[in-house]
C-alpha atoms as a PDB file:
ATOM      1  CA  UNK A   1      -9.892 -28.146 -21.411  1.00  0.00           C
ATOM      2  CA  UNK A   2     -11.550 -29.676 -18.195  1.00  0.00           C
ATOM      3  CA  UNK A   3      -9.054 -32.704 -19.274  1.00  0.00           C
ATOM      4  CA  UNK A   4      -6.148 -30.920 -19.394  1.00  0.00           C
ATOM      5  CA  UNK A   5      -7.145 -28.913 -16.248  1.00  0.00           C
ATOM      6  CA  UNK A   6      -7.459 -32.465 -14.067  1.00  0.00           C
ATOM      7  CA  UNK A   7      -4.278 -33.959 -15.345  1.00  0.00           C
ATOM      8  CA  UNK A   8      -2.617 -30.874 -14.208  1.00  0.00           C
ATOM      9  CA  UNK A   9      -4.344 -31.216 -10.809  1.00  0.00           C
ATOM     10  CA  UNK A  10      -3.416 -34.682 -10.748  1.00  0.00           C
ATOM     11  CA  UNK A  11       0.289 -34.139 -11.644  1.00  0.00           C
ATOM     12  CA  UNK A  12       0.560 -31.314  -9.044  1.00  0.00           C
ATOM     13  CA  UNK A  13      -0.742 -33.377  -6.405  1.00  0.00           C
ATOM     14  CA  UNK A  14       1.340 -36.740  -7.022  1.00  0.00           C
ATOM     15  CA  UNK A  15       4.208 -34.100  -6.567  1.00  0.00           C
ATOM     16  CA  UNK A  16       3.630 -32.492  -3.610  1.00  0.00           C
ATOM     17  CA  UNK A  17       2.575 -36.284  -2.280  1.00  0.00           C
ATOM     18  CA  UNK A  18       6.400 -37.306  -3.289  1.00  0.00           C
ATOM     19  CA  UNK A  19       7.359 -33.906  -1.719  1.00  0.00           C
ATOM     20  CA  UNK A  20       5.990 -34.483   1.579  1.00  0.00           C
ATOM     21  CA  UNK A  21       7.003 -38.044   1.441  1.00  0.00           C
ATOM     22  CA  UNK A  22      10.927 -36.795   1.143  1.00  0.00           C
ATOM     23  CA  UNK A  23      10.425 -34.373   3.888  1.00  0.00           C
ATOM     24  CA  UNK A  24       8.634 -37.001   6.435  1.00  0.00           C
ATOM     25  CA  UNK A  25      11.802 -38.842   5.154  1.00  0.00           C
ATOM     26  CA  UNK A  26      14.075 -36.044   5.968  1.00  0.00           C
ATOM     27  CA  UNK A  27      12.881 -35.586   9.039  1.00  0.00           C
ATOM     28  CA  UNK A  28      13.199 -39.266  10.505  1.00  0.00           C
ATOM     29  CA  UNK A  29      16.605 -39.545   9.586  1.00  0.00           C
ATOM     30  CA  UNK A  30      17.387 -36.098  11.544  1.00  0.00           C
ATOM     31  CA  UNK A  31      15.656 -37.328  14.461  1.00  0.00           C
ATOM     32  CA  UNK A  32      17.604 -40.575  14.161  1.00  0.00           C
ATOM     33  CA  UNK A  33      20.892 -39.031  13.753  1.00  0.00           C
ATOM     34  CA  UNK A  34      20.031 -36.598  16.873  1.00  0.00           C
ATOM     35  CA  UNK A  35      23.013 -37.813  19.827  1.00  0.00           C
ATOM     36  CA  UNK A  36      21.143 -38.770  22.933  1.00  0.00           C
ATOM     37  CA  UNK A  37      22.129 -36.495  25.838  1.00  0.00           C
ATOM     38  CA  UNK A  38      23.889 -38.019  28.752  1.00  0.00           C
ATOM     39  CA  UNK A  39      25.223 -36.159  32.044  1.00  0.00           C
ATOM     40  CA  UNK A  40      27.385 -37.450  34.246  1.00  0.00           C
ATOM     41  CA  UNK A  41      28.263 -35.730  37.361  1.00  0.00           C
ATOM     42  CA  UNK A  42      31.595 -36.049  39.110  1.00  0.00           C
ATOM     43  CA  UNK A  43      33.420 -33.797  41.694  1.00  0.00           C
ATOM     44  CA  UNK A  44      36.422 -31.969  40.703  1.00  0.00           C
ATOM     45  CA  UNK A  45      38.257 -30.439  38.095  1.00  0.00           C
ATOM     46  CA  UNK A  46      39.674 -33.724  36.709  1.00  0.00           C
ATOM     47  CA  UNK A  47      37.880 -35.274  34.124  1.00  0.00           C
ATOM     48  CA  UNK A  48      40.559 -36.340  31.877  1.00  0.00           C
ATOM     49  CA  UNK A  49      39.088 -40.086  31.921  1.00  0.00           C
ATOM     50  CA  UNK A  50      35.817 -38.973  30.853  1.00  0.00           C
ATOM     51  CA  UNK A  51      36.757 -36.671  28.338  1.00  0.00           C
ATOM     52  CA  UNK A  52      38.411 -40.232  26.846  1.00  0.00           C
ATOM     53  CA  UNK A  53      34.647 -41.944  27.515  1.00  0.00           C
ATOM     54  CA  UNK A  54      32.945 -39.048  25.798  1.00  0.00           C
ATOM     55  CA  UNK A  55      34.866 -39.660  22.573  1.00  0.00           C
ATOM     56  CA  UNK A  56      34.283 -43.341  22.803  1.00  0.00           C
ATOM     57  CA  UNK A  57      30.525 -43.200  23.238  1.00  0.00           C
ATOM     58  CA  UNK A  58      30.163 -40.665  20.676  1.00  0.00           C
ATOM     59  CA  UNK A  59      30.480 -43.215  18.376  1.00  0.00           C
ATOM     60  CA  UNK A  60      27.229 -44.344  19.435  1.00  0.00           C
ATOM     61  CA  UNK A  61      25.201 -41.649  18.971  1.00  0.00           C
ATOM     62  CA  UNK A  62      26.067 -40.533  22.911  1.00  0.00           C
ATOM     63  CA  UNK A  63      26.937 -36.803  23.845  1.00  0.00           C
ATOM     64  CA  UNK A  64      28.154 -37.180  27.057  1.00  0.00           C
ATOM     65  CA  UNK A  65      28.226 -34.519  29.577  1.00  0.00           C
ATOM     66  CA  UNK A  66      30.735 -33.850  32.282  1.00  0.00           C
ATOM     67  CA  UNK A  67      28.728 -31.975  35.250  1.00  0.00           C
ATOM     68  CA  UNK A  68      31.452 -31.173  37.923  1.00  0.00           C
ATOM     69  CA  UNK A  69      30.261 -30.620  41.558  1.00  0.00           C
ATOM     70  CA  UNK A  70      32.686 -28.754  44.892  1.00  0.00           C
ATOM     71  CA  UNK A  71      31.059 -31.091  47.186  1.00  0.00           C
ATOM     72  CA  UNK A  72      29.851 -34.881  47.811  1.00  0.00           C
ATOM     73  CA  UNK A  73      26.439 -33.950  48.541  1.00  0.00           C
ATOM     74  CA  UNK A  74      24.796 -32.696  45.511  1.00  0.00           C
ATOM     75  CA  UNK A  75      26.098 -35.185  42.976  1.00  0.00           C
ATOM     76  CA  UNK A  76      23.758 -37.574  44.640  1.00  0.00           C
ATOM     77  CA  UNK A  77      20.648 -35.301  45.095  1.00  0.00           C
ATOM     78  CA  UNK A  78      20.752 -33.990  41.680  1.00  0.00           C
ATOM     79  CA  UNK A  79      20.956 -37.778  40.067  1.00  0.00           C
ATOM     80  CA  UNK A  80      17.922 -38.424  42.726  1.00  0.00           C
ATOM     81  CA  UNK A  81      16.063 -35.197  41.000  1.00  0.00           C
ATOM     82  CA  UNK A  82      17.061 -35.983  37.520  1.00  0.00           C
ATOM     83  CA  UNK A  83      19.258 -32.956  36.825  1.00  0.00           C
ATOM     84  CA  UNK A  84      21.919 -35.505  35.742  1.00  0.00           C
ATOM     85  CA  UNK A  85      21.864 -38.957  34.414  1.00  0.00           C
ATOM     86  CA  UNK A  86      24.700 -40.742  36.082  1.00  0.00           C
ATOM     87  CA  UNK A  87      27.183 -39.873  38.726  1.00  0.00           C
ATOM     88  CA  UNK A  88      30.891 -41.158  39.288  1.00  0.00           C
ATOM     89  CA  UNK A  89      32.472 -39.652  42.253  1.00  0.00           C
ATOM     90  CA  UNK A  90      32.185 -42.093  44.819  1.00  0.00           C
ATOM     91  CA  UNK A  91      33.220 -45.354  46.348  1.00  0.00           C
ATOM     92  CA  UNK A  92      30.581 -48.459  47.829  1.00  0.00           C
ATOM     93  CA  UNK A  93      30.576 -47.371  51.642  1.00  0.00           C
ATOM     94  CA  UNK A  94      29.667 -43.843  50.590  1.00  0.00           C
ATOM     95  CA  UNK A  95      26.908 -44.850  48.424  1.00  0.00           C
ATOM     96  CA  UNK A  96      25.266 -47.110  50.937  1.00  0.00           C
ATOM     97  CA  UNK A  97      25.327 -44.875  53.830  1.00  0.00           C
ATOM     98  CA  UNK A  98      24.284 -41.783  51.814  1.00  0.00           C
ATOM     99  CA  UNK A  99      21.630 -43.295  50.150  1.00  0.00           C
ATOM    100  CA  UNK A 100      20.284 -44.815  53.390  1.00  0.00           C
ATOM    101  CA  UNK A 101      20.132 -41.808  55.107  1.00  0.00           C
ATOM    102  CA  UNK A 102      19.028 -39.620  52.227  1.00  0.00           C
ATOM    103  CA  UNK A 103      15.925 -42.522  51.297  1.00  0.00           C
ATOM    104  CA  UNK A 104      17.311 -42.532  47.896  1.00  0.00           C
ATOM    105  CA  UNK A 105      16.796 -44.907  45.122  1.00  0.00           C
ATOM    106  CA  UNK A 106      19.947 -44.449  43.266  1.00  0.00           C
ATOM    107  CA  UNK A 107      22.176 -47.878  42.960  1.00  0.00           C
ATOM    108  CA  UNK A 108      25.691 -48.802  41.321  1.00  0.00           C
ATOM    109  CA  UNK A 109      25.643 -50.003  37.659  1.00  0.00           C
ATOM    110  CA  UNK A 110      29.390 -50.208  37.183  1.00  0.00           C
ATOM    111  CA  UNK A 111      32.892 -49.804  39.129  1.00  0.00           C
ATOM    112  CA  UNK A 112      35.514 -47.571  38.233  1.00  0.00           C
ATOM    113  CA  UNK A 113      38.972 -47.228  40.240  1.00  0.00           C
ATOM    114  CA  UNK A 114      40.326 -47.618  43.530  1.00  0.00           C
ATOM    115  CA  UNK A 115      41.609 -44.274  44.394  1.00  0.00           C
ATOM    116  CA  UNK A 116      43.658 -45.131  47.621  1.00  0.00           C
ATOM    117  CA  UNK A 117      43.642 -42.552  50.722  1.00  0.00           C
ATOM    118  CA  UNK A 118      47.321 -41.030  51.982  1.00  0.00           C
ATOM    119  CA  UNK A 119      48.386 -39.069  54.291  1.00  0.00           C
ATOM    120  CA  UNK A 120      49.935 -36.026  53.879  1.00  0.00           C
ATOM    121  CA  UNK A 121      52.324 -33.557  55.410  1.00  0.00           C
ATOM    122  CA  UNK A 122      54.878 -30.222  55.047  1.00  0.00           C
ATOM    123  CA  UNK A 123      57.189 -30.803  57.729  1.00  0.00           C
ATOM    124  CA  UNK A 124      56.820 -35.217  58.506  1.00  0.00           C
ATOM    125  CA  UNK A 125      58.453 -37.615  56.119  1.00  0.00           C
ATOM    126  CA  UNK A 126      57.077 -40.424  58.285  1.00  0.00           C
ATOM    127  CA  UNK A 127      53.307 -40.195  59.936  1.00  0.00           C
ATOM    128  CA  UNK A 128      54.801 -41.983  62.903  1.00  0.00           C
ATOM    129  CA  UNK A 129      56.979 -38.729  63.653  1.00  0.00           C
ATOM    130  CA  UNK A 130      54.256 -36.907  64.397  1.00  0.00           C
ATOM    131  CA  UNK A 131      54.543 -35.264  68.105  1.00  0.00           C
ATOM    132  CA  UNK A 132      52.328 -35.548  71.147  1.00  0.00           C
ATOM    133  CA  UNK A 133      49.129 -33.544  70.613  1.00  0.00           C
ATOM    134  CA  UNK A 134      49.919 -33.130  66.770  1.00  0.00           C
ATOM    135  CA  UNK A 135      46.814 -32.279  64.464  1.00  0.00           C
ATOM    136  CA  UNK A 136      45.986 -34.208  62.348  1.00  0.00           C
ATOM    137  CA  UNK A 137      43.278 -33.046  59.268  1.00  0.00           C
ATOM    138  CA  UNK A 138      40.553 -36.003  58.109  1.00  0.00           C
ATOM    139  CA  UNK A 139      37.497 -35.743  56.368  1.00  0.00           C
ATOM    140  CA  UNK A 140      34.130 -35.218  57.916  1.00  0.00           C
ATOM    141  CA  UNK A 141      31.872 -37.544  56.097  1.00  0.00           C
ATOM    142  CA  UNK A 142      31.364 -40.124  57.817  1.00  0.00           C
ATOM    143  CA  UNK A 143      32.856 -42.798  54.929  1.00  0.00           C
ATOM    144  CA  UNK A 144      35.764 -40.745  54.321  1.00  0.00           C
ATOM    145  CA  UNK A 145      36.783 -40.011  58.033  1.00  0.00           C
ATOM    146  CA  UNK A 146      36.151 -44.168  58.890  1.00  0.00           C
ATOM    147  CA  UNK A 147      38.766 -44.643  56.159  1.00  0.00           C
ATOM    148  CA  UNK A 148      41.278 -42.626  57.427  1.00  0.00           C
ATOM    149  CA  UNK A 149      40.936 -43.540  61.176  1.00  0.00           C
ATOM    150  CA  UNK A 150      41.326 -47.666  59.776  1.00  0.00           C
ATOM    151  CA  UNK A 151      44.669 -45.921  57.881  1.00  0.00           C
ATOM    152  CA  UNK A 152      45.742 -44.667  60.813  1.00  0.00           C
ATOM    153  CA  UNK A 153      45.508 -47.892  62.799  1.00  0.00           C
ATOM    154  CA  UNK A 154      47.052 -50.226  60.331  1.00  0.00           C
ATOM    155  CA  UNK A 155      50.489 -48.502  61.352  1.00  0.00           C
ATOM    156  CA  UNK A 156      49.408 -47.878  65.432  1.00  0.00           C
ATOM    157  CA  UNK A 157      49.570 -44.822  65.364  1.00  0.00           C
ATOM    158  CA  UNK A 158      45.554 -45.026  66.693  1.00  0.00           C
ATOM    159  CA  UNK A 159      43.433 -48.372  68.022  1.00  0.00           C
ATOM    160  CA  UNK A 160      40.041 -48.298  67.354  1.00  0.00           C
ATOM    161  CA  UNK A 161      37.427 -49.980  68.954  1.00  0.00           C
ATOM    162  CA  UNK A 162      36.670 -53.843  68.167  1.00  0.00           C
ATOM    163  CA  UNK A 163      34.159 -54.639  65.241  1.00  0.00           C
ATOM    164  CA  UNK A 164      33.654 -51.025  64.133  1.00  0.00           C
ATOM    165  CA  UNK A 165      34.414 -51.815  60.707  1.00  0.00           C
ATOM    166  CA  UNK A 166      34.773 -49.948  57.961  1.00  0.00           C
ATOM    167  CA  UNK A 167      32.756 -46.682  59.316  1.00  0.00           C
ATOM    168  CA  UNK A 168      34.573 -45.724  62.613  1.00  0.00           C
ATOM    169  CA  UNK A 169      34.013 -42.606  64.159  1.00  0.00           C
ATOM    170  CA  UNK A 170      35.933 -40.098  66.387  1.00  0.00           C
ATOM    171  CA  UNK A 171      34.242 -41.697  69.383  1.00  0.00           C
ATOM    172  CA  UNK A 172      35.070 -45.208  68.582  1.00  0.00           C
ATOM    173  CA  UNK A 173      39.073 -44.268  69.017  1.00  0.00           C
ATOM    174  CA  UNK A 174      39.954 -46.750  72.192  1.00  0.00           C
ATOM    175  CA  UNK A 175      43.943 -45.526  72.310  1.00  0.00           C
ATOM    176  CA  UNK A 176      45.719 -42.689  71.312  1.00  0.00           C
ATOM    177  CA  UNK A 177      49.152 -42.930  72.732  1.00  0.00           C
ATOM    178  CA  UNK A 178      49.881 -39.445  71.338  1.00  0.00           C
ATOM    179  CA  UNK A 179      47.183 -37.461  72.181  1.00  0.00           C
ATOM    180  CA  UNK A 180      46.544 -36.555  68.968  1.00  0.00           C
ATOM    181  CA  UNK A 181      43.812 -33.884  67.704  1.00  0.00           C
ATOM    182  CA  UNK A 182      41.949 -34.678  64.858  1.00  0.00           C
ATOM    183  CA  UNK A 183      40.595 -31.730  62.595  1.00  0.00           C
ATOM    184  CA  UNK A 184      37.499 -32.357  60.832  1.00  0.00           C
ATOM    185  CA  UNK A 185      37.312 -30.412  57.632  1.00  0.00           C
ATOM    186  CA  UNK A 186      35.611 -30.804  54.512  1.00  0.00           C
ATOM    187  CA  UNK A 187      37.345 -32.743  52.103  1.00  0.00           C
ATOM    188  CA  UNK A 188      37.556 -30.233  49.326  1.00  0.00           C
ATOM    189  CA  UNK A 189      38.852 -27.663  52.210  1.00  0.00           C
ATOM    190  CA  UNK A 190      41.727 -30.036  53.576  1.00  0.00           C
ATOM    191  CA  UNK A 191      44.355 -29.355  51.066  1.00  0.00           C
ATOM    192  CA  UNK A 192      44.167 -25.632  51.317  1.00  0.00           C
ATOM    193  CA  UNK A 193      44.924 -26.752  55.527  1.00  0.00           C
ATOM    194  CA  UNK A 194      47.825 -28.673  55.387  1.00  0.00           C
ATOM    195  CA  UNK A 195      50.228 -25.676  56.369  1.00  0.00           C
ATOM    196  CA  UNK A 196      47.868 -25.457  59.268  1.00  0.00           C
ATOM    197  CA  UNK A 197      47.844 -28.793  60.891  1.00  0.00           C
ATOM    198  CA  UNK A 198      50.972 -31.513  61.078  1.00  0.00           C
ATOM    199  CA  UNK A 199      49.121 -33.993  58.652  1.00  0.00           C
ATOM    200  CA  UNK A 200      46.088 -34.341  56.281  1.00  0.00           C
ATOM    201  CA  UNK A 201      44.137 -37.306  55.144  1.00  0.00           C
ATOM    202  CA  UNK A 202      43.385 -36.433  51.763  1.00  0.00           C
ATOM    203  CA  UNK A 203      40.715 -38.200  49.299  1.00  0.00           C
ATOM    204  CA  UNK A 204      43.276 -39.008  45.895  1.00  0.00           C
ATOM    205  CA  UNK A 205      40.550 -37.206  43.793  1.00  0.00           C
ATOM    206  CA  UNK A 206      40.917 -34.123  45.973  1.00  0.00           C
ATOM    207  CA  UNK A 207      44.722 -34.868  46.092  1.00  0.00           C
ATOM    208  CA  UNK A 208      45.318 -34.728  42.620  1.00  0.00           C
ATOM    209  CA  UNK A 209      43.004 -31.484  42.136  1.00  0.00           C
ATOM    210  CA  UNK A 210      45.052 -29.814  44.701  1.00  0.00           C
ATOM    211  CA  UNK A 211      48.156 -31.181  42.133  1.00  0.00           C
ATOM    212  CA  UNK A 212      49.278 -33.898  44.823  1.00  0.00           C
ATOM    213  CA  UNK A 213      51.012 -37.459  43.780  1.00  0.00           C
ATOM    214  CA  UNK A 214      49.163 -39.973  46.480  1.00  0.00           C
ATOM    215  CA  UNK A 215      52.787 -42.290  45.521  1.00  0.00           C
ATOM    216  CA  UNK A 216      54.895 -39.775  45.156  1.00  0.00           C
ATOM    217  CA  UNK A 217      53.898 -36.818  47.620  1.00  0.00           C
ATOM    218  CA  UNK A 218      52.251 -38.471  50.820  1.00  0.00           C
ATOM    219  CA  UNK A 219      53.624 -40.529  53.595  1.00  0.00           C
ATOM    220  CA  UNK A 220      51.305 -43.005  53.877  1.00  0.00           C
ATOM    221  CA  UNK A 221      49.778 -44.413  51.424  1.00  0.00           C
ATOM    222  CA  UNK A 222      46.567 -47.375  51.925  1.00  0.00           C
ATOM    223  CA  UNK A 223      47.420 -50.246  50.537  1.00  0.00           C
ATOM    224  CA  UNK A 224      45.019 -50.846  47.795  1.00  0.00           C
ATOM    225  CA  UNK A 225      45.330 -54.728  47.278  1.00  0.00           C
ATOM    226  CA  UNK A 226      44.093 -55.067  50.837  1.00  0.00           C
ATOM    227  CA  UNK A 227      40.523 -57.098  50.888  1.00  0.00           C
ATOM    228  CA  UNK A 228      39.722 -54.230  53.492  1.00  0.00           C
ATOM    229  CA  UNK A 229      39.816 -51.538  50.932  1.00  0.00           C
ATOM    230  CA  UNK A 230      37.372 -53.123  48.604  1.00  0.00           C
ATOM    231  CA  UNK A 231      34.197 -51.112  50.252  1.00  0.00           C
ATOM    232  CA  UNK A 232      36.037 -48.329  48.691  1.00  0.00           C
ATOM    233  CA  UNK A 233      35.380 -49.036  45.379  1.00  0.00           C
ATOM    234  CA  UNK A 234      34.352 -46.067  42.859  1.00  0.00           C
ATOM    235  CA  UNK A 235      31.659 -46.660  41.268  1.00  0.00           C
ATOM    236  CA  UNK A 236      28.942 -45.290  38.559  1.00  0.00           C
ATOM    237  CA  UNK A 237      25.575 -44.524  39.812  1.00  0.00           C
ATOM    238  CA  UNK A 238      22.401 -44.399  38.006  1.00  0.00           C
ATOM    239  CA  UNK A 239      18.479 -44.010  39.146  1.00  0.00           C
ATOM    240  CA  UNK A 240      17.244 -47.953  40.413  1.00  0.00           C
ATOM    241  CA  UNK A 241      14.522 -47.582  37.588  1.00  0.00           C
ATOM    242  CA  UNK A 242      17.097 -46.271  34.739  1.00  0.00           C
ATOM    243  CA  UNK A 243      19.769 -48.914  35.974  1.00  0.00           C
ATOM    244  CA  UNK A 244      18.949 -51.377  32.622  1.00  0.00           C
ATOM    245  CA  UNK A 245      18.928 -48.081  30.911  1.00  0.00           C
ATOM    246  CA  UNK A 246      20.903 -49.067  27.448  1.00  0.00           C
ATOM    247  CA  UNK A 247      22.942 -45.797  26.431  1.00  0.00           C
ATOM    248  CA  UNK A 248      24.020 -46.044  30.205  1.00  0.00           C
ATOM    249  CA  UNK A 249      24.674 -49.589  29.818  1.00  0.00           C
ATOM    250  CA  UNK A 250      27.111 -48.157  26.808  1.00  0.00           C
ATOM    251  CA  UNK A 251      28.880 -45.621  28.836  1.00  0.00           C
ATOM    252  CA  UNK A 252      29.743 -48.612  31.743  1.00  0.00           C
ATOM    253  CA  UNK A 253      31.040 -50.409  28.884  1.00  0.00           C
ATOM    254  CA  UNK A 254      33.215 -47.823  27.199  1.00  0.00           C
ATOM    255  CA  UNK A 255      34.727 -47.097  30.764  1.00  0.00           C
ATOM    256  CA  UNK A 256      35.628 -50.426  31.380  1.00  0.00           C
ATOM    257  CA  UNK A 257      37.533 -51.148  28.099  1.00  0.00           C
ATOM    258  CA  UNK A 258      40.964 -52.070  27.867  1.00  0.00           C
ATOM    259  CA  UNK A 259      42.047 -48.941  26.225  1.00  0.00           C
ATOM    260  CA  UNK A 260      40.381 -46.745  29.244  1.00  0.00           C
ATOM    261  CA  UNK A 261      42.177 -49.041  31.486  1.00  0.00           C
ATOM    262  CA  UNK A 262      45.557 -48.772  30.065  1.00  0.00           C
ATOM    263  CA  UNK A 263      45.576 -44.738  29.556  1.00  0.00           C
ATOM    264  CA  UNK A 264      44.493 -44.908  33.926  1.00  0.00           C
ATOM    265  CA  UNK A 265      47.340 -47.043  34.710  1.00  0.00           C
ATOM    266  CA  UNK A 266      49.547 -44.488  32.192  1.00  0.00           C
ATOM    267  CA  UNK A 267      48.235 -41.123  33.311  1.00  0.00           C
ATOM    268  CA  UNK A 268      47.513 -41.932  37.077  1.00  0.00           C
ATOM    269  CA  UNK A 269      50.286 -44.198  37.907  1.00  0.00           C
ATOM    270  CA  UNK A 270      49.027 -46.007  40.888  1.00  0.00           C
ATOM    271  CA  UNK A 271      47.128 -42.915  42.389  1.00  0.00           C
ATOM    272  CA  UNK A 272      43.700 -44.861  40.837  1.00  0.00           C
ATOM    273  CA  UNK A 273      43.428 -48.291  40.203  1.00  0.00           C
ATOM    274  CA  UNK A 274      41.305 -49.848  37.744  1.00  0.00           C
ATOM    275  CA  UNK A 275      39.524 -52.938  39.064  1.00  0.00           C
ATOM    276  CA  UNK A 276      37.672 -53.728  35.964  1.00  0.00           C
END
């Protein structure tokens, strides 16, 4: 009887052994088959590129996250705090100078488009018919509102100051023939002021939220083959210590594939240029 009773012991515990065996077994492949999280935070309403990304990246385990933002600020912070992983709402110059001022340690791992800046009005088909004191609406960051005043002096309508580069401000205007009054305004804000002011420099992300062409609807457009424009680059951004990160790595990759590229030039049309 004692015999019996052991083998039964025995039997009973080889089987829960094999039991717990297939549940440890179980368990790894869940964890491996668990999609690693990824947000990305952009500005906007527009994330019709990323929602193609997201199904590419899937494929490698990646649930990727669109995290939209109504400003240019926080996109920046929050990848600096770690609410997000990645951000893509912003060119080179913007990067730099934000970063700089901000003591941030947040670099580029990948470029995107070049979205180019136009000017835009209700009543002017040309930007060089606008009257003496005409307003004229431009972004106040400091990036965005350089860009526009180099715009506005590649067709004299302004002259700016020599060797100010790429981040001119107000003060470094040296001639304006037409007196005319510049409106700084948030970005976001600008389209919403166009029946307000005679013309708008508009960002082509904010553009195209507010349902704008830049080809179609403005009347100027920057020329986007221009070595000048290159500091305005989009870009993705990651942490400096997460920048070899792999799944990130994957995302940069899946953005800059042909297909990605193709469906740009098809949806977009010139108003964002893949450089990849």
């Amino acid at each position: 009887m004692k015999k019996f009773t052991g083998i039964f012991l025995a039997i009973t515990l080889s089987l829960g052994l094999l039991s717990g065996c297939g549940a440890s077994s179980g368990s790894q492949q869940s964890s491996s088959n668990k999609k690693q999280v990824v947000k990305i935070g952009i500005t906007g309403d527009d994330h019709k590129i990323w929602d193609k990304v997201k199904e590419k990246v899937a494929k490698d385990n990646i649930d990727l996250q669109v995290v939209s933002f109504s400003d240019y600020v926080r996109p920046n912070l929050a990848l600096a705090q770690g609410e997000i992983d990645l951000n893509a709402f912003q060119h080179h110059a913007y990067l730099d100078k934000f970063k700089k001022e901000h003591n941030l340690q947040i670099t580029a791992i990948g470029d995107t488009v070049l979205a180019p800046l136009a000017v835009y009005s209700k009543t002017l088909k040309s930007v060089k018919d606008i009257k003496n004191g005409g307003k004229i609406a431009i972004p106040n960051d400091a990036t965005n509102e350089g860009r526009g005043l180099n715009l506005l002096q590649s067709v004299g309508l302004i002259k700016l100051k020599d060797g100010v580069g790429s981040l001119p401000t107000l003060k470094d205007i040296s001639e304006n023939p037409k007196n005319i009054q510049f409106v700084e305004l948030a970005a976001t804000q600008i389209p919403r002021s166009l029946q307000d002011v005679d013309a708008a420099i508009i960002n082509s992300g904010v553009a195209i939220d507010a349902k704008f062409n830049p080809v179609k609807d403005s009347i100027l457009i920057e020329d986007v083959t221009n070595d000048k424009a290159k500091p305005y680059i989009n870009l993705i951004a990651a942490r400096e210590k997460d920048k070899d990160n792999e799944a990130y790595k994957k995302v940069v990759k899946a953005y800059q594939s042909d297909d990605i590229k193709q469906f740009i030039k098809e949806t977009y049309k010139g108003a964002q240029v893949p450089v990849f």
